[in-house]
N, C-alpha and C. Protein backbone atom coordinates (compact mmCIF):
# COMPACT_ATOMS: atom_id res chain seq x y z
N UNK A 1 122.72 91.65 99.89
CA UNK A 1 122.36 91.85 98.50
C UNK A 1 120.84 91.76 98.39
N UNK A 2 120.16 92.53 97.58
CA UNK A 2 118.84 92.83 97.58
C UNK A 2 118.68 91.58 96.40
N UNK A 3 117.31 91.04 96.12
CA UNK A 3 116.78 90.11 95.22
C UNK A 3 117.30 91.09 93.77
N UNK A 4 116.86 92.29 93.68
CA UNK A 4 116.80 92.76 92.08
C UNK A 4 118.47 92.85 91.98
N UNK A 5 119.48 92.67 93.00
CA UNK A 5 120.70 93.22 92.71
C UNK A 5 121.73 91.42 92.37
N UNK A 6 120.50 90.54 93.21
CA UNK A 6 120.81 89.03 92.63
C UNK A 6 121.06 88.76 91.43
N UNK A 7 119.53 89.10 91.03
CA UNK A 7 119.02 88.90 89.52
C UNK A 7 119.86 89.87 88.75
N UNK A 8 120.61 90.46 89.05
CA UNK A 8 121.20 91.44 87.99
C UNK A 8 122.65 90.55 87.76
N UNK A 9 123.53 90.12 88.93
CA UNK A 9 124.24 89.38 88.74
C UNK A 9 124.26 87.78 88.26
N UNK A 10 123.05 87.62 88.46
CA UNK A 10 122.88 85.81 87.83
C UNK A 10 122.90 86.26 86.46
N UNK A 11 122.29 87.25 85.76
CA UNK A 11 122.37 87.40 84.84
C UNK A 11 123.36 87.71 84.17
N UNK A 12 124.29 88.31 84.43
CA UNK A 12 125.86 88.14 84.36
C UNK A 12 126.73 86.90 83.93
N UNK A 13 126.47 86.21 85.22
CA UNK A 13 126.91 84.78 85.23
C UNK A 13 126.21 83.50 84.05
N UNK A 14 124.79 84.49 84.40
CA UNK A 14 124.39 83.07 82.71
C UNK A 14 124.77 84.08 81.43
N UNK A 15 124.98 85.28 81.21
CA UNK A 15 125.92 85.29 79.98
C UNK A 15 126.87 84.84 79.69
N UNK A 16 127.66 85.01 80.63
CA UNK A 16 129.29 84.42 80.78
C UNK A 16 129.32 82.80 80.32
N UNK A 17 128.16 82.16 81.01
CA UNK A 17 128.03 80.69 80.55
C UNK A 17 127.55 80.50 79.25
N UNK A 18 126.81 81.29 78.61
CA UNK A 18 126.27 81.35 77.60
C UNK A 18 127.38 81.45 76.73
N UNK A 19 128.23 82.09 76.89
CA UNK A 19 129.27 82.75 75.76
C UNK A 19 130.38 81.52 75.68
N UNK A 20 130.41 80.71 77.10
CA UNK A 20 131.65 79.76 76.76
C UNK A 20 130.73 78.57 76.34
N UNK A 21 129.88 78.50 75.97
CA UNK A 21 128.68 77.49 75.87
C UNK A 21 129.32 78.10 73.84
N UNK A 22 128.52 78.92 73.82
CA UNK A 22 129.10 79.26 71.93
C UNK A 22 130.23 79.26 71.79
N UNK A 23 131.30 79.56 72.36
CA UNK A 23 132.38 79.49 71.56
C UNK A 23 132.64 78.35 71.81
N UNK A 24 132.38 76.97 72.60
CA UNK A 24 132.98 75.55 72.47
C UNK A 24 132.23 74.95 71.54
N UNK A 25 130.88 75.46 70.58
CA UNK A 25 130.37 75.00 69.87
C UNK A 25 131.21 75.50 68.56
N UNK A 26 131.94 76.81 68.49
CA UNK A 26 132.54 77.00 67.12
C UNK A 26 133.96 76.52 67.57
N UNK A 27 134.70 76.56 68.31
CA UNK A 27 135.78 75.49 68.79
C UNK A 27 135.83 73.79 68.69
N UNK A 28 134.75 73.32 68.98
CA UNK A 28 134.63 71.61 68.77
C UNK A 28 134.83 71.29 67.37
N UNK A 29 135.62 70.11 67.51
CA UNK A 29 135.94 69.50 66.34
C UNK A 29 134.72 68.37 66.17
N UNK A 30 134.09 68.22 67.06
CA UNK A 30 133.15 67.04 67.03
C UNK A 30 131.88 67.25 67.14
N UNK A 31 131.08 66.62 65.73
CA UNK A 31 129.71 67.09 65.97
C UNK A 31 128.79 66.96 66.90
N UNK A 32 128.74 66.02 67.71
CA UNK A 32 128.47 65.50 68.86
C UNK A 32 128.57 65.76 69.80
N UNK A 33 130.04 66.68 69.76
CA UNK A 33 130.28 67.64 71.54
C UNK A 33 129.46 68.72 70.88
N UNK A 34 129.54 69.34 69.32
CA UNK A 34 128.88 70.68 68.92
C UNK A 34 127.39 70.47 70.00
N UNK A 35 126.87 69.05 69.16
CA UNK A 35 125.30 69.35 69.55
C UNK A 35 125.36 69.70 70.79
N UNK A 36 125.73 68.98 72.04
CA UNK A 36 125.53 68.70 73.67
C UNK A 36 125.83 70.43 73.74
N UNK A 37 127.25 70.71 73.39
CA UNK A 37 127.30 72.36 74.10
C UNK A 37 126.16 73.43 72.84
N UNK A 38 125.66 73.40 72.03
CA UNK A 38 124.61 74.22 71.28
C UNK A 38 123.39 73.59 72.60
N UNK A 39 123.14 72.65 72.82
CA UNK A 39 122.03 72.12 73.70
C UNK A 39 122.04 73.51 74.85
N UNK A 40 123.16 72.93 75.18
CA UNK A 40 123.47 73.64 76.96
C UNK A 40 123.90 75.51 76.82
N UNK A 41 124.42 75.80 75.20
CA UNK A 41 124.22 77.12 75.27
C UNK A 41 122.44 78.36 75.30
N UNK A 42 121.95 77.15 74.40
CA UNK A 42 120.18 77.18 74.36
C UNK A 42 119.97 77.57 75.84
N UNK A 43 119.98 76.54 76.47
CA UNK A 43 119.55 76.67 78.34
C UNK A 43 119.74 78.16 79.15
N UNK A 44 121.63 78.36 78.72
CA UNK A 44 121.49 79.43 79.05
C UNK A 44 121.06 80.44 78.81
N UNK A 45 120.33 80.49 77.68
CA UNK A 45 120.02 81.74 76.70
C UNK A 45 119.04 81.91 77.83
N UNK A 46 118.03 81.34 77.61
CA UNK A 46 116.39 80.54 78.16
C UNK A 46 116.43 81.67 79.71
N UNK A 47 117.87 80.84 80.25
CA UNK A 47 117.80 81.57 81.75
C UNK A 47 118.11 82.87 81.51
N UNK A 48 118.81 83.50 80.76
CA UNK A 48 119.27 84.66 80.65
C UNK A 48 117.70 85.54 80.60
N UNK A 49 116.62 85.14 79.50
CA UNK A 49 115.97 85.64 79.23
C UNK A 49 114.58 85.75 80.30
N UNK A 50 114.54 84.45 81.36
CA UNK A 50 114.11 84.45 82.55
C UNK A 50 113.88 85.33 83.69
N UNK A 51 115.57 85.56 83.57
CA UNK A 51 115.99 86.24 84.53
C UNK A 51 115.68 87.82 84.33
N UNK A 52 115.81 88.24 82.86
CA UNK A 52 115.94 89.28 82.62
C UNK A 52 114.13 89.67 82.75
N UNK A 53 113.05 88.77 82.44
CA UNK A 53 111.83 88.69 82.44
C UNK A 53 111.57 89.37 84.06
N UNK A 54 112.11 88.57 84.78
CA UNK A 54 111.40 88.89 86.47
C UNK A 54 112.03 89.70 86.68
N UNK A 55 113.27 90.14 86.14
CA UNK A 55 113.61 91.54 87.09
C UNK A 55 113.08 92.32 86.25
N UNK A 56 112.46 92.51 85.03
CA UNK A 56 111.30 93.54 84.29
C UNK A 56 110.02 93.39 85.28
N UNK A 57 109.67 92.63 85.62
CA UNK A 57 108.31 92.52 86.60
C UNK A 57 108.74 92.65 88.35
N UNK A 58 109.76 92.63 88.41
CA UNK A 58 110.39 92.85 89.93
C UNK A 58 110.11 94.37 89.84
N UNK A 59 110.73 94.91 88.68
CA UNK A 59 110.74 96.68 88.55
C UNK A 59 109.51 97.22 88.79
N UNK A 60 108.57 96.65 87.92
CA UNK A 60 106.85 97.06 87.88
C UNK A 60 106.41 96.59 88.63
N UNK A 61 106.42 95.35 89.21
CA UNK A 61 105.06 95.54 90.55
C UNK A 61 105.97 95.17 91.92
N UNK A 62 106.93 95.06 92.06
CA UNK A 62 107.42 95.08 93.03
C UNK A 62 107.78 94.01 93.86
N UNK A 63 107.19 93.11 92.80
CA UNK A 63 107.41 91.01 93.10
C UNK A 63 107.67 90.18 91.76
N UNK A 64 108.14 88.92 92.33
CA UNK A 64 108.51 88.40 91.27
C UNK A 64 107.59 87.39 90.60
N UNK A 65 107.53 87.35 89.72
CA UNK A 65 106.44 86.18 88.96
C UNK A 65 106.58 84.96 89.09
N UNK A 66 106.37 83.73 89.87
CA UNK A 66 106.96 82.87 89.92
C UNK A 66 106.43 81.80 89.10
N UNK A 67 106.91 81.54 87.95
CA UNK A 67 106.39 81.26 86.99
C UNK A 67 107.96 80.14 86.79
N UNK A 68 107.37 78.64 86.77
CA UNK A 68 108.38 77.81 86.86
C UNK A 68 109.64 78.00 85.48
N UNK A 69 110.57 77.68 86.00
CA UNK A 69 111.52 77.92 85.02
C UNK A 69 112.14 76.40 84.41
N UNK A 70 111.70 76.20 83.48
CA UNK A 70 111.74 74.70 82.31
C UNK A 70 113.65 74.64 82.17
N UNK A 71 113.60 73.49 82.21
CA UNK A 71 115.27 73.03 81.91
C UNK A 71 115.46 71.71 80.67
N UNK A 72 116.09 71.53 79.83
CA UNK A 72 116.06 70.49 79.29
C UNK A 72 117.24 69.48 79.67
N UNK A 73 117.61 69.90 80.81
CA UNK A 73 118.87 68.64 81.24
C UNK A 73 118.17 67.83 82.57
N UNK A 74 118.25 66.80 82.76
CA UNK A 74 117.80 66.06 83.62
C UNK A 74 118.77 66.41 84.82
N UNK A 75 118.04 65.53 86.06
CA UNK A 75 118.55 66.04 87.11
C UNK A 75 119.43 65.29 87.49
N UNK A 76 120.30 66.01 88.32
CA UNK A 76 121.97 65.42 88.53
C UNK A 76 121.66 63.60 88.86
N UNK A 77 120.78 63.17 89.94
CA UNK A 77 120.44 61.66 89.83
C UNK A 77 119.98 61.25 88.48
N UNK A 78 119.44 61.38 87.71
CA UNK A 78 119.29 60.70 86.49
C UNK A 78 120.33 60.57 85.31
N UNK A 79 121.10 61.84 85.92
CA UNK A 79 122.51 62.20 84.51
C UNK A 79 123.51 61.23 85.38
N UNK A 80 123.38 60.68 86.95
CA UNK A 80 123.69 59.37 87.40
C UNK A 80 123.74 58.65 87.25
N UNK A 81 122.65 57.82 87.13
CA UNK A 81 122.04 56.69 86.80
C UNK A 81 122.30 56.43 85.09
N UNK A 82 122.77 57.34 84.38
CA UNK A 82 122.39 57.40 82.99
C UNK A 82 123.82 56.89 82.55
N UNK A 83 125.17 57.71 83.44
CA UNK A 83 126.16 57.66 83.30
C UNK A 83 126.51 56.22 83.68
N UNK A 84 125.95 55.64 85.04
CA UNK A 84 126.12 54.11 85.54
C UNK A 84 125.86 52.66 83.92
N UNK A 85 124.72 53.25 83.37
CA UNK A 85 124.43 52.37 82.49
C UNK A 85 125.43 52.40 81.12
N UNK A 86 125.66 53.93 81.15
CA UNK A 86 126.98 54.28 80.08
C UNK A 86 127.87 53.35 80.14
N UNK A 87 128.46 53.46 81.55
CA UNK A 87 130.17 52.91 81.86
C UNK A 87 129.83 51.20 81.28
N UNK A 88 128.49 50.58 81.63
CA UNK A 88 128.85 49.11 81.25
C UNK A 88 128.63 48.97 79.83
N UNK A 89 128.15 49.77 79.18
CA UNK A 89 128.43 49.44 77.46
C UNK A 89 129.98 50.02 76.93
N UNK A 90 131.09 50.57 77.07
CA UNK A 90 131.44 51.09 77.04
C UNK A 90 133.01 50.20 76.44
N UNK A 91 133.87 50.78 75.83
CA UNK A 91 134.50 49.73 74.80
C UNK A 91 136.02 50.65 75.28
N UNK A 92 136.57 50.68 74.20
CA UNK A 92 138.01 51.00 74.00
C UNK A 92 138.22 52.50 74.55
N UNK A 93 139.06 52.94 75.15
CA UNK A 93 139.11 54.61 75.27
C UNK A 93 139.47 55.31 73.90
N UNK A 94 139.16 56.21 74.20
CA UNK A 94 139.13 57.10 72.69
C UNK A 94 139.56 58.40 73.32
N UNK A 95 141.07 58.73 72.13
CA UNK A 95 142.02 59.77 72.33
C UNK A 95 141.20 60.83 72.69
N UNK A 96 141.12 62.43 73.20
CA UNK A 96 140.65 63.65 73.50
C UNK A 96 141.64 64.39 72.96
N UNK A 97 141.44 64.88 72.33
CA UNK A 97 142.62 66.29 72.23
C UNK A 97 142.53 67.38 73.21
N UNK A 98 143.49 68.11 73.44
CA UNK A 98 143.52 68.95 74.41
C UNK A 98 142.57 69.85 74.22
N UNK A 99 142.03 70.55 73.27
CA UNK A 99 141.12 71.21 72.33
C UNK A 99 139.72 71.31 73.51
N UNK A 100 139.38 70.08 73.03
CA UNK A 100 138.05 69.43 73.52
C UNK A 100 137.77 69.26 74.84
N UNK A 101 138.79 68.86 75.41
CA UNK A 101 139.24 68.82 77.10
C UNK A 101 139.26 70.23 77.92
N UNK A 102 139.88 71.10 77.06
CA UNK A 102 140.09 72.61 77.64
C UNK A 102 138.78 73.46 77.49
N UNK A 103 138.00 73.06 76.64
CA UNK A 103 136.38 73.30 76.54
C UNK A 103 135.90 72.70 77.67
N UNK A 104 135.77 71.43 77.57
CA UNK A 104 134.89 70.85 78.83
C UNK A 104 135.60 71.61 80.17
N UNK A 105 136.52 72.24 80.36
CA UNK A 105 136.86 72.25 81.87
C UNK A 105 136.59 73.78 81.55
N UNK A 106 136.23 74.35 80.71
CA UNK A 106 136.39 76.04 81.05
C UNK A 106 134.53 75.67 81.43
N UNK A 107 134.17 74.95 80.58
CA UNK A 107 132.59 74.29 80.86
C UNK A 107 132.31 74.22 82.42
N UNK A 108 132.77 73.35 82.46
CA UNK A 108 133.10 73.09 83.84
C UNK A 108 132.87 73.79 85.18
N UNK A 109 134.32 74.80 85.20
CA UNK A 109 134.37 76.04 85.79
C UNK A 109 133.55 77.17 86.05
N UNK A 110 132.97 77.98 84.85
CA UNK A 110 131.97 78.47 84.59
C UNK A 110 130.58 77.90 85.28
N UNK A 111 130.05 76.73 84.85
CA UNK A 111 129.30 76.33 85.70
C UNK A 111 129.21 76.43 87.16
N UNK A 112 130.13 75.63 87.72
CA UNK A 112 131.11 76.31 89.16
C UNK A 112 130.49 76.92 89.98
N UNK A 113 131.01 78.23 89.12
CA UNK A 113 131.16 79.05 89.77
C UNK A 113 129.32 79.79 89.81
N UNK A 114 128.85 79.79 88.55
CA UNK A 114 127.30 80.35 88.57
C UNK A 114 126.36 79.29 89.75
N UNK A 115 126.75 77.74 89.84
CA UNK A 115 126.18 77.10 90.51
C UNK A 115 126.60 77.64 92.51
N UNK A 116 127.65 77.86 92.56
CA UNK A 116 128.21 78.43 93.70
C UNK A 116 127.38 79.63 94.16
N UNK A 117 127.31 80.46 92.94
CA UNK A 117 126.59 81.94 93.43
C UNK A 117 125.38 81.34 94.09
N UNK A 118 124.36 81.04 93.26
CA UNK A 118 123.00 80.66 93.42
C UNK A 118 122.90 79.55 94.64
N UNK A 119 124.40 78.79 94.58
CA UNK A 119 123.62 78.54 96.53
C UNK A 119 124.02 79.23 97.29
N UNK A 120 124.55 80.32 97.33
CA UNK A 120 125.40 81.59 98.46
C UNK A 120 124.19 82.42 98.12
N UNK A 121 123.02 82.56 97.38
CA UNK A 121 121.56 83.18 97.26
C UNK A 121 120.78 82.58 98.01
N UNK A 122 120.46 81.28 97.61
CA UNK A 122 119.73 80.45 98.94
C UNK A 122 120.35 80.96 100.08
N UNK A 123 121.47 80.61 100.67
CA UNK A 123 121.64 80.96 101.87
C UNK A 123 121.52 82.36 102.22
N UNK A 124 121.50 83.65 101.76
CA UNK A 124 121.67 84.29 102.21
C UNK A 124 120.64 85.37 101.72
N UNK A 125 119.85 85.15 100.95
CA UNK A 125 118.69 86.10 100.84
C UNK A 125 117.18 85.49 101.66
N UNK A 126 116.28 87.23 101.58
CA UNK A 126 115.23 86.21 102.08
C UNK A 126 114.43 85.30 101.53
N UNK A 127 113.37 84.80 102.45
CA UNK A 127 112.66 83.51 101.63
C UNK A 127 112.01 83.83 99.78
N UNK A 128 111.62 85.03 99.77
CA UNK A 128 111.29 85.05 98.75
C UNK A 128 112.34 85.09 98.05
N UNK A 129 113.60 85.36 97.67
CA UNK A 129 114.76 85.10 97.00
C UNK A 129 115.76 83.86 97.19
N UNK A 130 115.07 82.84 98.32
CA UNK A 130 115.59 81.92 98.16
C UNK A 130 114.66 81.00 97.47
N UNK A 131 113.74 80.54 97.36
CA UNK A 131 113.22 80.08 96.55
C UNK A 131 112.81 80.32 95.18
N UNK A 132 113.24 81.69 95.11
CA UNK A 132 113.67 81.90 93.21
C UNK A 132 114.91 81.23 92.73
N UNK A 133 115.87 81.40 93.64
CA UNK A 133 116.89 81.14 93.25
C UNK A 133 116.92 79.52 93.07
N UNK A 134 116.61 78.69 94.00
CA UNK A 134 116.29 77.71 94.58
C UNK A 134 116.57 76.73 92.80
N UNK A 135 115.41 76.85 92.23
CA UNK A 135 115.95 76.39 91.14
C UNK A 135 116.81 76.18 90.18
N UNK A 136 117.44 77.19 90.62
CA UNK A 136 118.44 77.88 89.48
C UNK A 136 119.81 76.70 89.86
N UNK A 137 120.00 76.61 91.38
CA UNK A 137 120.68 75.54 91.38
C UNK A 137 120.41 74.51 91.32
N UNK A 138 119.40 73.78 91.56
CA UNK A 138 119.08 72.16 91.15
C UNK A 138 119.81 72.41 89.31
N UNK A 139 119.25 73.19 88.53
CA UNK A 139 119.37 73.40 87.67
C UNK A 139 120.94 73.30 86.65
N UNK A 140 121.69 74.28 87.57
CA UNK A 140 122.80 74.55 87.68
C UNK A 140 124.38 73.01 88.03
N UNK A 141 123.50 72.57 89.20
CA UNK A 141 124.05 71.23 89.35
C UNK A 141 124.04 69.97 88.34
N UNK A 142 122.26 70.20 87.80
CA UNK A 142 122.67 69.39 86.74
C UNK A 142 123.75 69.20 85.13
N UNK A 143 123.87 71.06 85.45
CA UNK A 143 124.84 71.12 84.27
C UNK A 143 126.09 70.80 84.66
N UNK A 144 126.46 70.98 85.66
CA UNK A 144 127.40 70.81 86.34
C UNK A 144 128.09 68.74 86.01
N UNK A 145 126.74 68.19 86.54
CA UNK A 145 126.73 66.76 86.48
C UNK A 145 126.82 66.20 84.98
N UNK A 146 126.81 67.22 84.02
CA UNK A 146 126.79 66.64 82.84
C UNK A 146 128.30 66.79 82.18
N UNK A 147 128.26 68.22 82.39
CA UNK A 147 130.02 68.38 82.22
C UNK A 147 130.87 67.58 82.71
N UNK A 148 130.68 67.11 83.89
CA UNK A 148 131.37 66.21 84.71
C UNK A 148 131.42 64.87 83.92
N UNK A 149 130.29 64.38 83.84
CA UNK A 149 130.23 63.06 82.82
C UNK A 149 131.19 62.99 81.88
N UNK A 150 130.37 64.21 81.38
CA UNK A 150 131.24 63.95 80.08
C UNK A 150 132.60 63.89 79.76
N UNK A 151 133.68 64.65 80.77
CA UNK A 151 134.75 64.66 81.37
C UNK A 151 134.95 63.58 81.36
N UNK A 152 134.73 62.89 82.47
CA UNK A 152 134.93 61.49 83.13
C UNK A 152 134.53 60.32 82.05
N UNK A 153 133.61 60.58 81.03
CA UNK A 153 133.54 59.83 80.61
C UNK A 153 134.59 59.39 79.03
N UNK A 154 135.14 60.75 78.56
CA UNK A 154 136.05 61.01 77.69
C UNK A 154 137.72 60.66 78.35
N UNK A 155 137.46 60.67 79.51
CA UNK A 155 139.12 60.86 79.89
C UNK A 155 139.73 59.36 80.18
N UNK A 156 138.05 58.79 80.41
CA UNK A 156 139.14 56.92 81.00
C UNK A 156 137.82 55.98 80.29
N UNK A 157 136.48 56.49 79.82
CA UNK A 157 136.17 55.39 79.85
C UNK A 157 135.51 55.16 78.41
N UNK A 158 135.99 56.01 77.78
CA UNK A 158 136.04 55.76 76.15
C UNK A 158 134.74 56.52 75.02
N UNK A 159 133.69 57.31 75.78
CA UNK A 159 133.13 58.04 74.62
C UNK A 159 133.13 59.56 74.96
N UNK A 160 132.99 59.95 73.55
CA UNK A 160 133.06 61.36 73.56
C UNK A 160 131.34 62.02 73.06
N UNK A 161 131.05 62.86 74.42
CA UNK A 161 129.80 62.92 74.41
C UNK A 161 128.94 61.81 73.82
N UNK A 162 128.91 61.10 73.88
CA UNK A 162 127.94 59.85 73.38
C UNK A 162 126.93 59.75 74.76
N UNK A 163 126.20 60.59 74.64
CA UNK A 163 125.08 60.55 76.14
C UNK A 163 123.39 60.05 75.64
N UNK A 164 123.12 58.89 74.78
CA UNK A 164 122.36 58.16 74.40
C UNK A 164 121.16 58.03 75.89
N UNK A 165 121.91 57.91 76.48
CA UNK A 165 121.03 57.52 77.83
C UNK A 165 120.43 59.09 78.87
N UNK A 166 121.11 60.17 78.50
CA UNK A 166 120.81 61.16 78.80
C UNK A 166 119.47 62.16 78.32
N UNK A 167 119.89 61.73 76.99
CA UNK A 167 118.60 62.71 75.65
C UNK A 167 118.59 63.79 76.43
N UNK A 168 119.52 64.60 76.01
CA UNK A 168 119.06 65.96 76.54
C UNK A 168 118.04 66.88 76.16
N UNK A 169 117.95 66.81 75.10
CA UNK A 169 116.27 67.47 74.22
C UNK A 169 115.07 66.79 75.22
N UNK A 170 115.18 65.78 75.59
CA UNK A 170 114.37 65.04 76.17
C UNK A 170 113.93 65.48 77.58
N UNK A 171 115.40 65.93 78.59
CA UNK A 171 114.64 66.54 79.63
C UNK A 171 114.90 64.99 80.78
């Protein structure tokens, strides 16, 4: 796979995330999961529009701009560490409806699978397309690590999106 034929498919994949990113925001019953997935649909927009940026400048000069690409989710060790301090404040479990649950895991999935592509890019393009990509999964993992939380943290250990220790606006 050529770099511009990458970038054509990441871009794919962050629509796809983008789109289950909005509809779990008009699906959530909870303002609180609204904000976190409106947060994480933002991100993807961001990459969508990234992506779509360098393969406009891939076309015209024949390289890519490497011009760092900003994330507002922290990185999978800190959405760690964030989650560790979660679990010891942490009180009564609190019901999930299936609703909310079937969001987080299509969340989930989606992620997945875009995080999967982008390290099967590292591995398998050249250096200059692995280190574009390169970010995209640190990136990717962290969404990954948040969905996960939040999962894990709704299913046994009692809040629903309550990620105080995360601040995702924050970065």
């Amino acid at each position: 796979m050529t770099i511009e034929e990458a970038i054509k498919t990441a871009i794919t994949y962050e629509k796809k995330v983008e789109s289950t990113y909005g509809v779990a925001v008009k699906e959530s019953h909870d303002p609180i999961g609204q904000r976190v997935f409106s947060v994480l649909a933002k991100e993807e927009k961001s990459h969508v529009a990234y992506l779509e940026s360098q393969l406009k400048c891939l076309k015209e000069s024949g390289k890519l701009h490497h011009e760092k690409l900003a994330t507002a989710i922290p990185s999978q060790k800190k959405i760690a560490e964030g989650f560790k301090k979660l679990q010891a404040t942490m009180k009564e479990p609190k019901e999930l409806s299936s609703l909310e649950l079937g969001l987080l895991q299509k969340a989930l999935g989606v992620e997945q699978e875009t995080s999967s592509f982008y390290k099967r890019m590292v591995s398998e393009l050249s250096e200059e397309g692995q280190r574009f990509f390169a970010r995209f999964v640190e990136i990717e993992e962290g969404h990954v690590a948040i969905v996960q939380a939040e999962m894990d943290a709704v299913s046994g250990l009692g809040f629903w999106f309550d990620m105080q220790e995360f601040r995702l606006e924050a970065g």
